[in-house]
PDB file of N, CA and C in Angstrom:
ATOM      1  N   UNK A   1     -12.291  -6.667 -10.543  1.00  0.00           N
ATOM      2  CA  UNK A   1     -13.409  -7.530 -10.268  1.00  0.00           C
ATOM      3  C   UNK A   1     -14.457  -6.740  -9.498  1.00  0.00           C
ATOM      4  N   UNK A   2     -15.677  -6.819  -9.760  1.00  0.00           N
ATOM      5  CA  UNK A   2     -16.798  -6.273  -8.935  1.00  0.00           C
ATOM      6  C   UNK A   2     -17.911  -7.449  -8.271  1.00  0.00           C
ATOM      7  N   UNK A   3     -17.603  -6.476  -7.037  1.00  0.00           N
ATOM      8  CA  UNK A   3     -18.266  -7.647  -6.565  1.00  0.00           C
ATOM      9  C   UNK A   3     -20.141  -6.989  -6.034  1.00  0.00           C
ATOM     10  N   UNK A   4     -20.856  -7.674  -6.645  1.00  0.00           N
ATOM     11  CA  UNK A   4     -22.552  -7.375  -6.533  1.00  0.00           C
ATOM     12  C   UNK A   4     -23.361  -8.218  -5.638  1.00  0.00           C
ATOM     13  N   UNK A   5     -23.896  -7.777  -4.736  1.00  0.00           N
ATOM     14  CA  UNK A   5     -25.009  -8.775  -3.725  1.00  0.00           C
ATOM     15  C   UNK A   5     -23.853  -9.719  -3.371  1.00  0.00           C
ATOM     16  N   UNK A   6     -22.834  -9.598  -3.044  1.00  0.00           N
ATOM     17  CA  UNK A   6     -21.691 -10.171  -2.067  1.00  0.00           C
ATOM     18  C   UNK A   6     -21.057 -11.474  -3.070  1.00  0.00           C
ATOM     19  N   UNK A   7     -21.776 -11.272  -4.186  1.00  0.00           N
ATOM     20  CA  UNK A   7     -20.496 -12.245  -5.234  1.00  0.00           C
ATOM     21  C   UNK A   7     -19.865 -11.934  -5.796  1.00  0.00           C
ATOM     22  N   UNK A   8     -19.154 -12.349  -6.800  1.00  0.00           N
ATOM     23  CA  UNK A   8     -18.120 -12.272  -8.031  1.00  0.00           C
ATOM     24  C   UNK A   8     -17.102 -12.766  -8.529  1.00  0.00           C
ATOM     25  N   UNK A   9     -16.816 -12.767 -10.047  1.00  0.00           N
ATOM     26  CA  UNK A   9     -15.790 -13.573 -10.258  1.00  0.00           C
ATOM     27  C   UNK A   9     -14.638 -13.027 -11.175  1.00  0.00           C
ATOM     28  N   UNK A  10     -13.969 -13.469 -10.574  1.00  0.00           N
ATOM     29  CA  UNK A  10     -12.301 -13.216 -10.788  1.00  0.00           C
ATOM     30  C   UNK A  10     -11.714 -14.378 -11.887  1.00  0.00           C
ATOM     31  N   UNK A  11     -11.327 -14.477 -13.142  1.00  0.00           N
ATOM     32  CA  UNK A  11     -10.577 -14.758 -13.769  1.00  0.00           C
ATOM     33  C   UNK A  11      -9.164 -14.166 -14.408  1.00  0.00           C
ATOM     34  N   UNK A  12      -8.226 -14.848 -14.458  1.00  0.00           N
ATOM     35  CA  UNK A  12      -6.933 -13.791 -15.124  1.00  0.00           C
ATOM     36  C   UNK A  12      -6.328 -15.604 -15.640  1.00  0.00           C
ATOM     37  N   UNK A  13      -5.426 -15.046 -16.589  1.00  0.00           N
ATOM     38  CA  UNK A  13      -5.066 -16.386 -17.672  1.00  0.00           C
ATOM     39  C   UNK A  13      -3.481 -15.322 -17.490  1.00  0.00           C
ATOM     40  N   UNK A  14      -2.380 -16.510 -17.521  1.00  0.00           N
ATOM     41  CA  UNK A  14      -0.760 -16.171 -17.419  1.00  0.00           C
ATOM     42  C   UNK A  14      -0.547 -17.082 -18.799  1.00  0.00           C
ATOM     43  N   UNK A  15       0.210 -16.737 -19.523  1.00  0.00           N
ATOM     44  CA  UNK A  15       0.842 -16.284 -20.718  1.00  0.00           C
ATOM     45  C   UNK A  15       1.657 -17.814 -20.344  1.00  0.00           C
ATOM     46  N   UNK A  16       2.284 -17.819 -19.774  1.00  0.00           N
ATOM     47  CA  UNK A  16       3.365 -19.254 -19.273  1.00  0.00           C
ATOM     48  C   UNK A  16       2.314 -20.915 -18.862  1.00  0.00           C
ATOM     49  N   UNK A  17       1.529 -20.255 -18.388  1.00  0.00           N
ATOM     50  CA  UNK A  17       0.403 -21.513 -18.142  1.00  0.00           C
ATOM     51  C   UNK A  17      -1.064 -21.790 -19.279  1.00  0.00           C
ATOM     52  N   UNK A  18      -1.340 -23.176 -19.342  1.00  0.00           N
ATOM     53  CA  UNK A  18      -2.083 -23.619 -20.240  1.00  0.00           C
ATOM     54  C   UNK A  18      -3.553 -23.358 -20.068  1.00  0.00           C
ATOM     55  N   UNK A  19      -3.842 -23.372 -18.813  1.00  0.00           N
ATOM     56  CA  UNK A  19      -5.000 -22.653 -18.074  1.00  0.00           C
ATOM     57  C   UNK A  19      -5.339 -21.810 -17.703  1.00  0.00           C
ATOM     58  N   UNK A  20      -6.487 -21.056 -17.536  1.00  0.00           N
ATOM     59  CA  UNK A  20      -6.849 -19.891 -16.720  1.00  0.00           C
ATOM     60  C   UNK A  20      -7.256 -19.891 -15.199  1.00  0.00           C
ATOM     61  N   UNK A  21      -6.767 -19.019 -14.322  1.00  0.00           N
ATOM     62  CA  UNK A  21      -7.409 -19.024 -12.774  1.00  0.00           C
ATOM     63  C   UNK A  21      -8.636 -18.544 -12.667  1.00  0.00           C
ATOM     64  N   UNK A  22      -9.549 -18.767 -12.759  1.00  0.00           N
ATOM     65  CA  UNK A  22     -11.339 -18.923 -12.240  1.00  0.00           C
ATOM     66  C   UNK A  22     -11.756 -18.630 -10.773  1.00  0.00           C
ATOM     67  N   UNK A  23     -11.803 -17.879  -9.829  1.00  0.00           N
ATOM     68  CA  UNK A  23     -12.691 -18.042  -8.904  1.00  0.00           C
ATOM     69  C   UNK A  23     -14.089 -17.759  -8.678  1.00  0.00           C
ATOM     70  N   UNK A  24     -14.745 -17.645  -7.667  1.00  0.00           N
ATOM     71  CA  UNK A  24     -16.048 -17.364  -7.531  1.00  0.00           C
ATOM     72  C   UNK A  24     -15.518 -16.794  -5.998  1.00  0.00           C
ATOM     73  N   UNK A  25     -16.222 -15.738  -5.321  1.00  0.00           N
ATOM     74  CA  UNK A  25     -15.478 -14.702  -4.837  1.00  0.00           C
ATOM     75  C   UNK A  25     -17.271 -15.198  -3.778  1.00  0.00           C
ATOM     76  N   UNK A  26     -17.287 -14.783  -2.706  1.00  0.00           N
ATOM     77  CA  UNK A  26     -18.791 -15.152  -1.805  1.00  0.00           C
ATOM     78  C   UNK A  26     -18.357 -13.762  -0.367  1.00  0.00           C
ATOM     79  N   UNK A  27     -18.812 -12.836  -0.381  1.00  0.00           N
ATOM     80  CA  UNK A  27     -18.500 -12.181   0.732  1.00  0.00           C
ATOM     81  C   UNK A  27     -19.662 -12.279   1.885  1.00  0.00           C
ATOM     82  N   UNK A  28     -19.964 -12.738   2.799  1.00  0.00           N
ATOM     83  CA  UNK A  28     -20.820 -12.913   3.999  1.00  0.00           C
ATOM     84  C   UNK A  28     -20.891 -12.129   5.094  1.00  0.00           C
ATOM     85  N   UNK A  29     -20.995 -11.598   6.172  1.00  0.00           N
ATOM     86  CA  UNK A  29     -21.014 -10.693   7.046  1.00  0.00           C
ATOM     87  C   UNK A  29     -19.774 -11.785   8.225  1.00  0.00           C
ATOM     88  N   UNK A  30     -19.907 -12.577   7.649  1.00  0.00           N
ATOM     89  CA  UNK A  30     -18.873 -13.669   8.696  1.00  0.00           C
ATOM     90  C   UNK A  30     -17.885 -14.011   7.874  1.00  0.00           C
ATOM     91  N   UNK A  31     -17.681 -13.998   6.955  1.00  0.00           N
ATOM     92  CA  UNK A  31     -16.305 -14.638   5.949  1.00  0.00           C
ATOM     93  C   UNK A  31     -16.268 -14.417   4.795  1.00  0.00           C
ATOM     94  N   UNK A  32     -14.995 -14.904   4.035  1.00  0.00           N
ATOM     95  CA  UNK A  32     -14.929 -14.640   2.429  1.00  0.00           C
ATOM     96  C   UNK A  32     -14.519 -15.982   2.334  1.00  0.00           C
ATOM     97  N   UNK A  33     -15.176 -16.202   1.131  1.00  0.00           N
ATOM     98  CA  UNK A  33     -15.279 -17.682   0.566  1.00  0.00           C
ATOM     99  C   UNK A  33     -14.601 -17.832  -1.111  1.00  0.00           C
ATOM    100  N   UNK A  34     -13.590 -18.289  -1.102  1.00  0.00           N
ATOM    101  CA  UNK A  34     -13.126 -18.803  -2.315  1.00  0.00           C
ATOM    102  C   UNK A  34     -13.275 -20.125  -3.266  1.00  0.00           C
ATOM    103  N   UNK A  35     -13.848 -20.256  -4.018  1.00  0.00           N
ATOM    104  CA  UNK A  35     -14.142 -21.464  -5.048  1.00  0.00           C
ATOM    105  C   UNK A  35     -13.375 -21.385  -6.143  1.00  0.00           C
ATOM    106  N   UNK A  36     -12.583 -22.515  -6.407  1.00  0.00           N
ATOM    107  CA  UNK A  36     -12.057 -22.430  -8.187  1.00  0.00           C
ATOM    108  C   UNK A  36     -13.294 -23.046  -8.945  1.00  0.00           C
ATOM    109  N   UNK A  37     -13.806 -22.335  -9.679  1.00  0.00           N
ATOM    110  CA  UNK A  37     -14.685 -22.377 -10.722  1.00  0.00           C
ATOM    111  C   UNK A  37     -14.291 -23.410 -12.068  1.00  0.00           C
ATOM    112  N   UNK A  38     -15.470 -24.621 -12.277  1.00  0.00           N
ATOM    113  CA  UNK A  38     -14.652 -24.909 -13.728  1.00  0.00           C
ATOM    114  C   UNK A  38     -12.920 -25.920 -13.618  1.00  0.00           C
ATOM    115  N   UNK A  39     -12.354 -26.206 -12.430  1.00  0.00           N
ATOM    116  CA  UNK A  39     -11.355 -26.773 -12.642  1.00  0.00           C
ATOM    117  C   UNK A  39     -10.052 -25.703 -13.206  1.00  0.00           C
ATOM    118  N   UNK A  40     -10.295 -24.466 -13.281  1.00  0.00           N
ATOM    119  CA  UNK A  40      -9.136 -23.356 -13.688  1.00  0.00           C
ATOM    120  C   UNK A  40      -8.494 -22.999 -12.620  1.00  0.00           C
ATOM    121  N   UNK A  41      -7.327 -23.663 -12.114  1.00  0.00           N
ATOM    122  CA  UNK A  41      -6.922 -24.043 -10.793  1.00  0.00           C
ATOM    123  C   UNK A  41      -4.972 -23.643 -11.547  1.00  0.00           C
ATOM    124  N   UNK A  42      -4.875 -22.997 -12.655  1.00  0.00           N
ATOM    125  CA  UNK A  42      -3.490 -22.335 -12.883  1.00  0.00           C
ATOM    126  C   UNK A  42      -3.480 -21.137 -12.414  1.00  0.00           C
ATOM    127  N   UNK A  43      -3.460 -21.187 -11.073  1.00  0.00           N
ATOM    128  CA  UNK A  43      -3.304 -19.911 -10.454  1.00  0.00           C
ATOM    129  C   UNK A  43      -1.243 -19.157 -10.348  1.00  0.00           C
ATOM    130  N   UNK A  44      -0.722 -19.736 -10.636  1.00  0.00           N
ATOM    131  CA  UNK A  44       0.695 -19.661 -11.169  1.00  0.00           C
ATOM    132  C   UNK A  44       1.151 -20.271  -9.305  1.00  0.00           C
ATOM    133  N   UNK A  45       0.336 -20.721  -8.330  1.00  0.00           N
ATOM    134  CA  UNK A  45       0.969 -20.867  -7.078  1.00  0.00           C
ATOM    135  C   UNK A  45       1.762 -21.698  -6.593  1.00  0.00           C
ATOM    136  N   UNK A  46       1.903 -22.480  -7.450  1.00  0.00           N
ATOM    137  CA  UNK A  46       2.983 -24.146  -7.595  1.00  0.00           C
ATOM    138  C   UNK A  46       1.806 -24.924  -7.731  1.00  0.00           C
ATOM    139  N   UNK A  47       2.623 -26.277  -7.814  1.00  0.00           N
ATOM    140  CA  UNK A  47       2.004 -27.606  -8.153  1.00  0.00           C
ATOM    141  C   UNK A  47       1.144 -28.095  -7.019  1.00  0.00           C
ATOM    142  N   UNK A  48      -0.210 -28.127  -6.784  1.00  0.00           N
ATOM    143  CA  UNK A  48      -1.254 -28.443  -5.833  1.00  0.00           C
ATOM    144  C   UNK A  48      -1.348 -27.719  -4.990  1.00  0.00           C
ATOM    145  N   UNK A  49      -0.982 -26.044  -5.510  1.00  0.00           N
ATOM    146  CA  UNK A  49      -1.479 -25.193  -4.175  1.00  0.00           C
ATOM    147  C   UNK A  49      -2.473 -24.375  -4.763  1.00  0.00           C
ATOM    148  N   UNK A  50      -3.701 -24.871  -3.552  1.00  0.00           N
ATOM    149  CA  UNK A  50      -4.917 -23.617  -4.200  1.00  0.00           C
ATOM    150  C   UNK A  50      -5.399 -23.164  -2.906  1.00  0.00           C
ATOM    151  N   UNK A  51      -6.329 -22.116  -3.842  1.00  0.00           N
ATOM    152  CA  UNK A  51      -6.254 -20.796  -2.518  1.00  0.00           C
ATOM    153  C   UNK A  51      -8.366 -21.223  -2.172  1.00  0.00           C
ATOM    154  N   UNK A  52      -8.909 -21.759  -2.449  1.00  0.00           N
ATOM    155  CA  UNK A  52     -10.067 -22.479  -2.098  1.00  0.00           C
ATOM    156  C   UNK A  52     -10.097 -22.307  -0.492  1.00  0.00           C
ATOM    157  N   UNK A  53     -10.967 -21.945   0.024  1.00  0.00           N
ATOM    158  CA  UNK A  53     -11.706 -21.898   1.624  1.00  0.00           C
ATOM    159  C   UNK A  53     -12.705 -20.791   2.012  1.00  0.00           C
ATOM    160  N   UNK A  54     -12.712 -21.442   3.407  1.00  0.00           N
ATOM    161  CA  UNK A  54     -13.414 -19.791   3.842  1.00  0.00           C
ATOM    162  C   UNK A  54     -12.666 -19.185   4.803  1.00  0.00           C
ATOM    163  N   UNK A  55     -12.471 -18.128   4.898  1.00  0.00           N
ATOM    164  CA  UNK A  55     -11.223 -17.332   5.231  1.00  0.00           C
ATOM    165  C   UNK A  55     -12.738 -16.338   6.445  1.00  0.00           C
ATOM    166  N   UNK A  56     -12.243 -16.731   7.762  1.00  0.00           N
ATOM    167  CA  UNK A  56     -13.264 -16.034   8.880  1.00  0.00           C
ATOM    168  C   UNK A  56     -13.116 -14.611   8.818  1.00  0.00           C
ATOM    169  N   UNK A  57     -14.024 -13.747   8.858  1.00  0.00           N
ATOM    170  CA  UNK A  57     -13.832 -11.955   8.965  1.00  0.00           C
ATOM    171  C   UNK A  57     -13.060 -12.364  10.759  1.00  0.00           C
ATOM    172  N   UNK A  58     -12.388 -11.126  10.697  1.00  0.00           N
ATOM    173  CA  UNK A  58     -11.605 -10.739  12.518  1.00  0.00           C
ATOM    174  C   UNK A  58     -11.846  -9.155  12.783  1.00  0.00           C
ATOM    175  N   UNK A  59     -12.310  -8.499  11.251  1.00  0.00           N
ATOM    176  CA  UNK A  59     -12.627  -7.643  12.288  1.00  0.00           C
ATOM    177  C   UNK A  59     -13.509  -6.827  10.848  1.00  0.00           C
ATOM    178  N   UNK A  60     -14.024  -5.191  11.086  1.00  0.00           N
ATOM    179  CA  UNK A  60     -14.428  -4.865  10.220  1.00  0.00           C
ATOM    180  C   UNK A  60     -14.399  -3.342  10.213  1.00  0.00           C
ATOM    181  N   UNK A  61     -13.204  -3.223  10.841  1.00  0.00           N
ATOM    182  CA  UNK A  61     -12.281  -1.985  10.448  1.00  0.00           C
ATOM    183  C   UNK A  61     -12.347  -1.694   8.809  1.00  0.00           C
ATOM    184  N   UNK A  62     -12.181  -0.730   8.421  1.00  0.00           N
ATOM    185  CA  UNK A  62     -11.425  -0.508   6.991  1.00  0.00           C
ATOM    186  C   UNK A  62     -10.256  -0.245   6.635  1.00  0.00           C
ATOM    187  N   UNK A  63      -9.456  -1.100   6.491  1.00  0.00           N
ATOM    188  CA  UNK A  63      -8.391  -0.706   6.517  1.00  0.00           C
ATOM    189  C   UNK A  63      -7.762   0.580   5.707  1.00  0.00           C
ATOM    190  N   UNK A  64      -6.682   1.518   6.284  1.00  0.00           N
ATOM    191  CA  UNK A  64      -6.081   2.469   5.700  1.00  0.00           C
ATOM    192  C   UNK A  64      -5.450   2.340   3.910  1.00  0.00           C
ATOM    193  N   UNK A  65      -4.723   1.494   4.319  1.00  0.00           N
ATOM    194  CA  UNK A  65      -4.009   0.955   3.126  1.00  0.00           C
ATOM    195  C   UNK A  65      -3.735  -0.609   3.249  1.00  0.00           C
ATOM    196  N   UNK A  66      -2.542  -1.074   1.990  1.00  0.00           N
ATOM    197  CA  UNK A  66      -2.432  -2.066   2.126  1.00  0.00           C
ATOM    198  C   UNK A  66      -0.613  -2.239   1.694  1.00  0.00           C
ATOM    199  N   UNK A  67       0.465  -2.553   1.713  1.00  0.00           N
ATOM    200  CA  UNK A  67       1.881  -2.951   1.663  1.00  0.00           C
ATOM    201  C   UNK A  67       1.622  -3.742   0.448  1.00  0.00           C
ATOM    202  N   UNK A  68       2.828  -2.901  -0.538  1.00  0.00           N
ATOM    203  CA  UNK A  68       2.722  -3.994  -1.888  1.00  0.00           C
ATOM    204  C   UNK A  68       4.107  -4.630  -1.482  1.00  0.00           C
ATOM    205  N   UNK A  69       4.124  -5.475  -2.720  1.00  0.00           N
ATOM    206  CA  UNK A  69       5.487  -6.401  -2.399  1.00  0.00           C
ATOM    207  C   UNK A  69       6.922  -5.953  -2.337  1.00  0.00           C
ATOM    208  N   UNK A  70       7.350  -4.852  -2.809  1.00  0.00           N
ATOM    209  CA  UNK A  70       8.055  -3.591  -2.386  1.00  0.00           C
ATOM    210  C   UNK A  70       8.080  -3.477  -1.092  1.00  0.00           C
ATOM    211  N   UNK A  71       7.218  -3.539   0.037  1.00  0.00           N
ATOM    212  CA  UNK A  71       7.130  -2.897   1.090  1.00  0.00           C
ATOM    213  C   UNK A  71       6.004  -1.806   1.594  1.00  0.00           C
ATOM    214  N   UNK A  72       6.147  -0.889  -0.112  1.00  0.00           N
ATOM    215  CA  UNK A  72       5.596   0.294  -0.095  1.00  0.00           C
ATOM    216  C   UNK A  72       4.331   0.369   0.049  1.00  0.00           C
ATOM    217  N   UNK A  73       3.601   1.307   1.405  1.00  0.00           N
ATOM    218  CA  UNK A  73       2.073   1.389   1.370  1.00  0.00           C
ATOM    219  C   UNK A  73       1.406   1.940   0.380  1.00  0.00           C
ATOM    220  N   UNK A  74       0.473   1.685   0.413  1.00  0.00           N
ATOM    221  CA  UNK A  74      -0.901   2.548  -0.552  1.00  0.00           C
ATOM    222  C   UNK A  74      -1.735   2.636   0.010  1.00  0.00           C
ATOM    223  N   UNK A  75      -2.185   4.360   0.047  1.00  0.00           N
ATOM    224  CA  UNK A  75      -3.011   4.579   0.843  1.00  0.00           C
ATOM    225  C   UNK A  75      -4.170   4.751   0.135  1.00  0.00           C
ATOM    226  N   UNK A  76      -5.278   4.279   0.493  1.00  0.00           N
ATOM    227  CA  UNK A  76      -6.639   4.449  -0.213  1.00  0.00           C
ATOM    228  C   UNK A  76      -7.657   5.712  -0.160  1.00  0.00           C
ATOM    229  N   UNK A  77      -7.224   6.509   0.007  1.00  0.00           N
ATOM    230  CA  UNK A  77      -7.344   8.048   0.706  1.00  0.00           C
ATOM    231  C   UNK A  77      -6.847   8.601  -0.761  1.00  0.00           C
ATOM    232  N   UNK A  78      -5.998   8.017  -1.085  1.00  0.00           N
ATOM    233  CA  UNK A  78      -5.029   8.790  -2.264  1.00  0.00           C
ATOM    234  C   UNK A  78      -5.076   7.724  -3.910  1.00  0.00           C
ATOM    235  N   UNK A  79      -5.220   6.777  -3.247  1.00  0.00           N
ATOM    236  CA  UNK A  79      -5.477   5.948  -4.360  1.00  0.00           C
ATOM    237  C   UNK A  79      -6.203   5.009  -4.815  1.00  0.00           C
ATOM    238  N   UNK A  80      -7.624   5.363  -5.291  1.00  0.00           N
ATOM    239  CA  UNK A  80      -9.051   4.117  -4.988  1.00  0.00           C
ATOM    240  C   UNK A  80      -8.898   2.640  -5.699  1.00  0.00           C
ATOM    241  N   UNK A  81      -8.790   1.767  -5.042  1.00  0.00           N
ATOM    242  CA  UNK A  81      -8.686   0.367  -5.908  1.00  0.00           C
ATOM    243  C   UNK A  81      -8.886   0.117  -7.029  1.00  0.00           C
ATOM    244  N   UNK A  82     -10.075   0.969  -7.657  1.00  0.00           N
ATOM    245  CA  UNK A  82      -9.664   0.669  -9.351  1.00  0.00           C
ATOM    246  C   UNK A  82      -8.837   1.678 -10.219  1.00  0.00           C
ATOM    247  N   UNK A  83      -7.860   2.252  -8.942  1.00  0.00           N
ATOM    248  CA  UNK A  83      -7.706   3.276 -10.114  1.00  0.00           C
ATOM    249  C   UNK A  83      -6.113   2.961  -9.774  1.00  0.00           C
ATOM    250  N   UNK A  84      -5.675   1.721  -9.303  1.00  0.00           N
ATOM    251  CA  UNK A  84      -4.284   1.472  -8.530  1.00  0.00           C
ATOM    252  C   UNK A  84      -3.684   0.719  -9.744  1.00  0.00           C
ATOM    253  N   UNK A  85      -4.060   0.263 -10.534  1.00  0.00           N
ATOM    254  CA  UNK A  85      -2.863  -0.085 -12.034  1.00  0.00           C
ATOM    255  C   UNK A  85      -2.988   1.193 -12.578  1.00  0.00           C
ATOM    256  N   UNK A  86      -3.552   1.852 -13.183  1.00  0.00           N
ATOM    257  CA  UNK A  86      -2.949   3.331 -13.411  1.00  0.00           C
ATOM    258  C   UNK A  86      -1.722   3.634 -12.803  1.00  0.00           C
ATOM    259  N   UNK A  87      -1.386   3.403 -11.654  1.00  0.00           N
ATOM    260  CA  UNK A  87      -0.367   4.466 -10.615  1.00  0.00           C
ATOM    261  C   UNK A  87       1.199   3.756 -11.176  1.00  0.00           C
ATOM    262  N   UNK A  88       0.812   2.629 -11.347  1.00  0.00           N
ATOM    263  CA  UNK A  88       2.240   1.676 -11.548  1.00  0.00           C
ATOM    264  C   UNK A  88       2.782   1.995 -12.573  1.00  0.00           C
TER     265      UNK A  88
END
């Protein structure tokens, strides 16, 4: 997803669900803002859980890396965000 003049949107569709997940992505100097776009609210997260809000910035460090669900870090030094499905 790219995000331009602090928007963007994120769609991905799962193979098991009838719908697609839609957001609209809002980055602000104070927060990140999530919208489901369109009612495409099959985000695979269970039954009435959506990820919709505004989520406050705490700080504006960059972070090093980030822990995948493994555990295992990734460091962004070594591996640039669009180039991190390649690595898998």
């Amino acid at each position: 997803m790219r995000i331009l003049d602090g928007s963007g949107l994120f769609n991905t569709k799962f193979d098991f669900l009838e719908n697609s997940c839609r957001w609209k992505i809002t980055i602000t100097s104070k927060a990140f803002i999530l919208t489901t776009v369109n009612n495409q609210y099959d985000c695979a997260f269970g039954n009435g859980v959506v990820a919709d809000g505004e989520y406050k910035k705490i700080s504006s460090k960059k972070p090093e890396c980030f822990v995948q669900g493994d555990g295992q870090k990734v460091y962004f030094a070594k591996v640039k965000p669009e180039k991190y499905y390649d690595t898998l």
